[in-house]
N, C-alpha and C. Protein backbone atom coordinates (compact mmCIF):
# COMPACT_ATOMS: atom_id res chain seq x y z
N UNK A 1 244.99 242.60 73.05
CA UNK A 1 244.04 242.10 72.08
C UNK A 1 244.76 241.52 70.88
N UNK A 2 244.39 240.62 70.88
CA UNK A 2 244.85 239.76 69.04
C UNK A 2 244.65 240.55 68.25
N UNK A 3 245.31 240.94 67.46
CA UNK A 3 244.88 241.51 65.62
C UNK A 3 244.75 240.90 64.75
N UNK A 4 243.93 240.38 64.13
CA UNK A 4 243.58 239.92 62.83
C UNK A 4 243.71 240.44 61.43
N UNK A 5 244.52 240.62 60.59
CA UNK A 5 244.40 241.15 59.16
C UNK A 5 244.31 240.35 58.27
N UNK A 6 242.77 240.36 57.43
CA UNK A 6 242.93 239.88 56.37
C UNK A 6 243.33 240.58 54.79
N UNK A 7 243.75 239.57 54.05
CA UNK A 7 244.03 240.24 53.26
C UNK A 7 244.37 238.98 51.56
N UNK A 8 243.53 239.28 50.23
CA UNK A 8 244.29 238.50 49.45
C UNK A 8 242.72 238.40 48.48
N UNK A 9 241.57 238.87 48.80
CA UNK A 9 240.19 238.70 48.52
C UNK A 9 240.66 239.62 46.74
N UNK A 10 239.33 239.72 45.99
CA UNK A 10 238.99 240.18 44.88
C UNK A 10 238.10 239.89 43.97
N UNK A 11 238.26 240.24 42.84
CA UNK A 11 237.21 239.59 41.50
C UNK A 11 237.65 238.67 40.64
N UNK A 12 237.12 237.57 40.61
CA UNK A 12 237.15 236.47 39.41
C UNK A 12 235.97 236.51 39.35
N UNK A 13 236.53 235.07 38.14
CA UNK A 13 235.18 234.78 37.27
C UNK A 13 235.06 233.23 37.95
N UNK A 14 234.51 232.83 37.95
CA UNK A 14 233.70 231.35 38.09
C UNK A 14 234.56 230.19 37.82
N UNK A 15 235.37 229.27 38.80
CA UNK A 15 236.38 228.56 38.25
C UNK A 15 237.85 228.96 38.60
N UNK A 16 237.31 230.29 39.08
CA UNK A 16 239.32 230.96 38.99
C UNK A 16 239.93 230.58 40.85
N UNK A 17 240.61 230.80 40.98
CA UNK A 17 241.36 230.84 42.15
C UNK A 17 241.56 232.00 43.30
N UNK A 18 241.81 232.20 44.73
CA UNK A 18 242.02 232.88 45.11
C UNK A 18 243.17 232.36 46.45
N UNK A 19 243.88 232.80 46.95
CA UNK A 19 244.59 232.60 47.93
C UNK A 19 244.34 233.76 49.13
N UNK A 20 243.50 233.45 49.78
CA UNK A 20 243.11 234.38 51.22
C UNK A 20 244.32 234.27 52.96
N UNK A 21 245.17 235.26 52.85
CA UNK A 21 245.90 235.21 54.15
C UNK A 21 245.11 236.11 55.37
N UNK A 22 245.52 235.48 56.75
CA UNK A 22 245.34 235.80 57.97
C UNK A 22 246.57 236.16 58.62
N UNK A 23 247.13 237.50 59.18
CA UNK A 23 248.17 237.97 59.47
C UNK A 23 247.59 237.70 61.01
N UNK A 24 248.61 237.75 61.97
CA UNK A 24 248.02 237.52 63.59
C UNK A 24 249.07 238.28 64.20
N UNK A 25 248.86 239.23 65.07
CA UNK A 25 249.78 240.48 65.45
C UNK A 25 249.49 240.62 66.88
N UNK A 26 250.28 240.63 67.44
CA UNK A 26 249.75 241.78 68.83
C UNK A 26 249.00 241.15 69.79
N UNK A 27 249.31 239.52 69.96
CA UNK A 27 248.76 238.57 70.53
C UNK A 27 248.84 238.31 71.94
N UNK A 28 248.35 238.50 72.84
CA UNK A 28 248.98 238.66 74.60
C UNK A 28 247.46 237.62 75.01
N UNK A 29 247.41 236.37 74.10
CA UNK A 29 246.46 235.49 75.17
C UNK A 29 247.20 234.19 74.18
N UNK A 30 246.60 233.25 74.81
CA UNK A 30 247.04 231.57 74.14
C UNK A 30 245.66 231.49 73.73
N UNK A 31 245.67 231.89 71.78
CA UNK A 31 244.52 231.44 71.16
C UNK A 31 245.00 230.07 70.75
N UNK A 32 243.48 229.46 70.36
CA UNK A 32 243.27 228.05 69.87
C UNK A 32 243.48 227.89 68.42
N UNK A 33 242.24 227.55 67.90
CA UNK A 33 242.13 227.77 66.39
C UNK A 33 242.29 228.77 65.75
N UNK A 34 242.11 228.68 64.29
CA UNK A 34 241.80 229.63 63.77
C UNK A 34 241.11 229.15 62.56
N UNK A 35 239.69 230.10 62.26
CA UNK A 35 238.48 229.86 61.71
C UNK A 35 238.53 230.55 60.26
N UNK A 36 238.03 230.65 58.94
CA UNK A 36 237.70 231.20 57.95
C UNK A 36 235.89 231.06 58.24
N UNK A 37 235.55 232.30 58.09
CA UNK A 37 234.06 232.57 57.60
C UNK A 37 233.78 233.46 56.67
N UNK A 38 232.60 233.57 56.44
CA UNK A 38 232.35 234.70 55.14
C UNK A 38 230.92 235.10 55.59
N UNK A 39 230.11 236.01 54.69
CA UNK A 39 229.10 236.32 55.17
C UNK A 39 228.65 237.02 53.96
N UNK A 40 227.46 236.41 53.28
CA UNK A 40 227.10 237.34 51.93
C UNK A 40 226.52 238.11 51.89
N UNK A 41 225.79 239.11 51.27
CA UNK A 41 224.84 239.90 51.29
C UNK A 41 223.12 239.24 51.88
N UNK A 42 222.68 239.66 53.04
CA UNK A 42 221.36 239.46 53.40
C UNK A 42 221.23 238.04 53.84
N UNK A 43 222.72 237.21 54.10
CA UNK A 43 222.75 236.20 55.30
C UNK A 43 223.34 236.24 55.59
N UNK A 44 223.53 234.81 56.82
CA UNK A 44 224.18 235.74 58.36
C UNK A 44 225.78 235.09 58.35
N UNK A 45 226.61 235.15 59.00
CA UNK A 45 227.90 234.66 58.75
C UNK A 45 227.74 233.17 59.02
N UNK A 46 228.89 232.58 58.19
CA UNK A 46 228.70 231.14 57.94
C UNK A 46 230.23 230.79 58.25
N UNK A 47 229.74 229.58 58.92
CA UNK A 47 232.00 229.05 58.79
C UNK A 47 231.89 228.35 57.73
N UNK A 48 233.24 228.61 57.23
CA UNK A 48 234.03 227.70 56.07
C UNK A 48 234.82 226.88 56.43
N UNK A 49 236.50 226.64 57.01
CA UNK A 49 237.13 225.98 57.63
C UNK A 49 237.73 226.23 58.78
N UNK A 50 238.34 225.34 59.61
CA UNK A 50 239.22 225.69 61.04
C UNK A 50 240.33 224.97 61.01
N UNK A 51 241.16 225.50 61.38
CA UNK A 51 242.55 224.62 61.91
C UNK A 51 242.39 224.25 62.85
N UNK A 52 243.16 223.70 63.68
CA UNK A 52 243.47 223.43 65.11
C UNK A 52 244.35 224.44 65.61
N UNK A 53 244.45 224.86 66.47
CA UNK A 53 245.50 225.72 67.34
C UNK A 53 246.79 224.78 67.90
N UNK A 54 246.67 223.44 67.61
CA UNK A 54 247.28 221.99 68.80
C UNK A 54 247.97 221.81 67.37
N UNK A 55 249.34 221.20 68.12
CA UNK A 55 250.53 220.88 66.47
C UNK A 55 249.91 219.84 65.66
N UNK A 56 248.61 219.59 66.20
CA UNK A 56 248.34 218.14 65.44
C UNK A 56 248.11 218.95 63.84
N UNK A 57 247.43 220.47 63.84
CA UNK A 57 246.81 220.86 62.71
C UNK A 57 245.58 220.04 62.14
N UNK A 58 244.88 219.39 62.89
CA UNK A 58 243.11 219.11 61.92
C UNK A 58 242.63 220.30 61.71
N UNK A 59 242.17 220.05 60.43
CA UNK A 59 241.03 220.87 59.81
C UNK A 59 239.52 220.25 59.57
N UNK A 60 239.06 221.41 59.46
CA UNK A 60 237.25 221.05 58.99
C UNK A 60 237.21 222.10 58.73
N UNK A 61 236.07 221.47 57.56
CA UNK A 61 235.17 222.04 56.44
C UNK A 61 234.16 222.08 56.53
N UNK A 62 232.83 223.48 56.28
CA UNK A 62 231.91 223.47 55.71
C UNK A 62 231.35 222.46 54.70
N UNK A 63 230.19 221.67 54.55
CA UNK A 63 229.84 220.90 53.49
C UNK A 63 230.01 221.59 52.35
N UNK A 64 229.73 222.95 51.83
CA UNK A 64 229.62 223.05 51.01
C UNK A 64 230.95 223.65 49.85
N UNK A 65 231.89 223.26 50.91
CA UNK A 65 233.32 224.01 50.42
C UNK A 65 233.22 222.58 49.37
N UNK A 66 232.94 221.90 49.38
CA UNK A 66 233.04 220.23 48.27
C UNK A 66 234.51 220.41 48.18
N UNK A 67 235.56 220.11 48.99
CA UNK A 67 236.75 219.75 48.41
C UNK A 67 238.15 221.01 48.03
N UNK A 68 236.70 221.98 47.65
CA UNK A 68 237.36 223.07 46.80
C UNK A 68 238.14 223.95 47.52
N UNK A 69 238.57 224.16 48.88
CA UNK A 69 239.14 225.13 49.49
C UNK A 69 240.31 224.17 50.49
N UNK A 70 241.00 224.77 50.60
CA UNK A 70 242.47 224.07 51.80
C UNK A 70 242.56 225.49 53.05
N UNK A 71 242.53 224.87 54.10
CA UNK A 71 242.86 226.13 54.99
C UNK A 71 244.54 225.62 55.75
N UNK A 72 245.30 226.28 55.61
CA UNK A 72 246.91 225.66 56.13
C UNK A 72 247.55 227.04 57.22
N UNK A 73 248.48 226.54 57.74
CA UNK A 73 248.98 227.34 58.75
C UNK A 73 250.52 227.69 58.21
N UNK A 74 251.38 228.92 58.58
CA UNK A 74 252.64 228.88 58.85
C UNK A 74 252.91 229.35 60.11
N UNK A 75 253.15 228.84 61.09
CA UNK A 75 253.21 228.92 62.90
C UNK A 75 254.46 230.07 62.78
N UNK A 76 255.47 229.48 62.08
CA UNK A 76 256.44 230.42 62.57
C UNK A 76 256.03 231.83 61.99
N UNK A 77 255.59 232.60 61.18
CA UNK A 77 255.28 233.82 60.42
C UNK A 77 253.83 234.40 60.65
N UNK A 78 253.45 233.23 61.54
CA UNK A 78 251.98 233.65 62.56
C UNK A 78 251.27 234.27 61.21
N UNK A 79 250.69 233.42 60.05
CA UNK A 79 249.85 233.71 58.85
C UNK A 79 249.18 231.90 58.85
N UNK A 80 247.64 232.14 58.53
CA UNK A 80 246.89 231.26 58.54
C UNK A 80 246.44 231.86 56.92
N UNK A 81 246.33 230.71 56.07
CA UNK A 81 245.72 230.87 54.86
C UNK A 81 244.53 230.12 54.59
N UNK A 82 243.82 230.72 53.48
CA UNK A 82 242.74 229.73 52.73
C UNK A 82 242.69 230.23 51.35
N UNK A 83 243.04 228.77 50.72
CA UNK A 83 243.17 228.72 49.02
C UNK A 83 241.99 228.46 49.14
N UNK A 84 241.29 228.68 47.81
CA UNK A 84 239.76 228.65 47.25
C UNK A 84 240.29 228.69 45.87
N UNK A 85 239.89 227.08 45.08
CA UNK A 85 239.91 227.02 44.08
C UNK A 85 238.50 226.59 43.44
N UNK A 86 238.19 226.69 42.00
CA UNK A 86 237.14 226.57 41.49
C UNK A 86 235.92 227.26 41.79
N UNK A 87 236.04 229.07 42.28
CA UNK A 87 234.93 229.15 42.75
C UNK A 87 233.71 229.22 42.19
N UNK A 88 232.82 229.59 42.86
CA UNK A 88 231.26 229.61 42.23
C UNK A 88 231.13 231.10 42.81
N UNK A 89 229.83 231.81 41.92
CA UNK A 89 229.16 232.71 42.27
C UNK A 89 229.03 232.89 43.67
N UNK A 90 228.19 232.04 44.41
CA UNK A 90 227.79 231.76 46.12
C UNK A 90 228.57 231.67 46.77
N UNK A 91 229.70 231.83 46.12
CA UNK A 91 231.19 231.97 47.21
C UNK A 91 231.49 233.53 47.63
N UNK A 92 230.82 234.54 46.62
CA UNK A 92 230.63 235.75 46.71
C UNK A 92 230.91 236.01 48.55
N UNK A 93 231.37 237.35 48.84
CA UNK A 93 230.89 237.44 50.27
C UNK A 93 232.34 238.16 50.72
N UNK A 94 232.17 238.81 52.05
CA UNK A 94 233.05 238.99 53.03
C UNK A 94 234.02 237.96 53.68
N UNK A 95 234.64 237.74 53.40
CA UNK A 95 235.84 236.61 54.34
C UNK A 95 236.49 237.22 55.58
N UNK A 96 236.11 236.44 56.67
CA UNK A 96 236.80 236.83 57.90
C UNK A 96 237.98 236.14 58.47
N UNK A 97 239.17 236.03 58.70
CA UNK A 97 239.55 234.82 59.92
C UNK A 97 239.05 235.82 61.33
N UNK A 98 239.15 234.59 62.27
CA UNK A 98 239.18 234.53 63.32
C UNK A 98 239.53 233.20 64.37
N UNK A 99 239.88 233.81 65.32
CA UNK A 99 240.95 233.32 66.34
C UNK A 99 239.98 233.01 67.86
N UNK A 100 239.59 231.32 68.23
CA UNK A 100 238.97 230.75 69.10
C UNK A 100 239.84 230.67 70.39
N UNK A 101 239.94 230.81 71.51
CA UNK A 101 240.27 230.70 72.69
C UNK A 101 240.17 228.57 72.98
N UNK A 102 239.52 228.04 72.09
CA UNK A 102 239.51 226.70 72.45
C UNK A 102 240.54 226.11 70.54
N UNK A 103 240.63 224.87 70.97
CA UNK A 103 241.89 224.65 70.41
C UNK A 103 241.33 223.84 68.42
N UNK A 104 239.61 223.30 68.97
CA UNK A 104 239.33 222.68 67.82
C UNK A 104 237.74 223.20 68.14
N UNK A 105 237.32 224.14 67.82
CA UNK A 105 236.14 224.41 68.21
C UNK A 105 235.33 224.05 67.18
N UNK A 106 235.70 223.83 65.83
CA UNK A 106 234.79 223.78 64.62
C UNK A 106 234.65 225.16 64.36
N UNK A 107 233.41 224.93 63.36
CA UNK A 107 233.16 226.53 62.99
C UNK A 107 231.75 226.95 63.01
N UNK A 108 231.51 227.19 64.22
CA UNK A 108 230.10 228.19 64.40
C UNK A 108 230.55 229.50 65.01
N UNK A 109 230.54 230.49 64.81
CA UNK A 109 230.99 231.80 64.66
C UNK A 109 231.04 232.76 66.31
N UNK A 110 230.02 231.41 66.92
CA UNK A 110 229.83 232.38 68.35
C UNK A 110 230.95 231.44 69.37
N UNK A 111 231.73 230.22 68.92
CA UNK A 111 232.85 230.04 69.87
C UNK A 111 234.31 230.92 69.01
N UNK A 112 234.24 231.64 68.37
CA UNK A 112 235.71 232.78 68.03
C UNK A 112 235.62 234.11 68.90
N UNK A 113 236.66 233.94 69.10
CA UNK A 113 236.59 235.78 70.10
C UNK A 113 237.55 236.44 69.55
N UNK A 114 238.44 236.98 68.31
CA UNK A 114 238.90 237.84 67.51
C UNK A 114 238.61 237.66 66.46
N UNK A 115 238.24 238.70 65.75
CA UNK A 115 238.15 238.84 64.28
C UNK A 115 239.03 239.57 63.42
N UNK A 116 239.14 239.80 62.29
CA UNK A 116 239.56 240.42 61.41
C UNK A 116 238.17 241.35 60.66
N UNK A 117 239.28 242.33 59.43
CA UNK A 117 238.33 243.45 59.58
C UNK A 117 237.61 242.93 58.38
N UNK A 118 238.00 241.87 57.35
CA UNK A 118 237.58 241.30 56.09
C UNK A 118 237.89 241.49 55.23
N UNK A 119 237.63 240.76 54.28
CA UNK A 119 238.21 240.66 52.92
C UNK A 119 237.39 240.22 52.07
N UNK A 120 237.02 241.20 50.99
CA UNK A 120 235.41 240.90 49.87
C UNK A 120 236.16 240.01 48.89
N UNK A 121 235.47 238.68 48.45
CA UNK A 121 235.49 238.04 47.70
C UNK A 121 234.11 238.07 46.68
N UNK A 122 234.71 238.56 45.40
CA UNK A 122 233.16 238.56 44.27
C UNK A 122 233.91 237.56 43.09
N UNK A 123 232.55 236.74 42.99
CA UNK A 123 233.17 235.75 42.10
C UNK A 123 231.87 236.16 40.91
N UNK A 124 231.86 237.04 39.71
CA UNK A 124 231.20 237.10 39.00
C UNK A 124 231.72 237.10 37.43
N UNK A 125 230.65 236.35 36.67
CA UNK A 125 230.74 236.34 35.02
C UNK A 125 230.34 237.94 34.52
């Protein structure tokens, strides 16, 4: 089974920064992508961005990331990140990565088959 650890979440204020890592451990299949989602209180999990699993590295974004987030890879140290700058309140939430068996799946939550255990992001004044 893949392991997923996230780790890098916390509290700001509105505007501030965060740098979110994905550790990948213990891997015995050829995963694809790898996904950032979150999930706030009393809705349902949402994707944010994906890499590609393929050396090309494309990404995609959620509409509503506007610009404000980068998701990047380091292959050799098997860590997938997502910077989040400028956040907002509604960025609030659980952050997951997870790891797709297909190589550019996008991000709807039911083509990933590993997760991580999460990482709370609260962005409050």
């Amino acid at each position: 089974q893949l392991h997923l650890v996230e780790s890098g979440g916390g509290v700001v204020q509105p505007g501030e920064s965060l740098r979110l890592s994905c550790a990948a451990s213990n891997g015995n299949w050829n995963h694809g992508a790898t996904g950032w989602f979150r999930q706030a209180p009393g809705k349902e999990r949402e994707g944010v961005a994906c890499i590609s699993g393929s050396s090309d590295g494309k990404t995609y974004y959620a509409d509503f990331v506007e610009g404000r987030f980068s998701i990047s890879r380091d292959s050799a140290d098997n860590m997938v990140y997502l910077q989040m700058n400028d956040l907002k309140p509604e960025d609030t939430g659980v952050y997951y990565c997870a790891a797709s068996k297909w190589m550019f799946p996008g991000i709807s939550p039911n083509v990933y088959d590993y997760w991580g255990q999460g990482t709370q992001v609260t962005v409050s004044s």
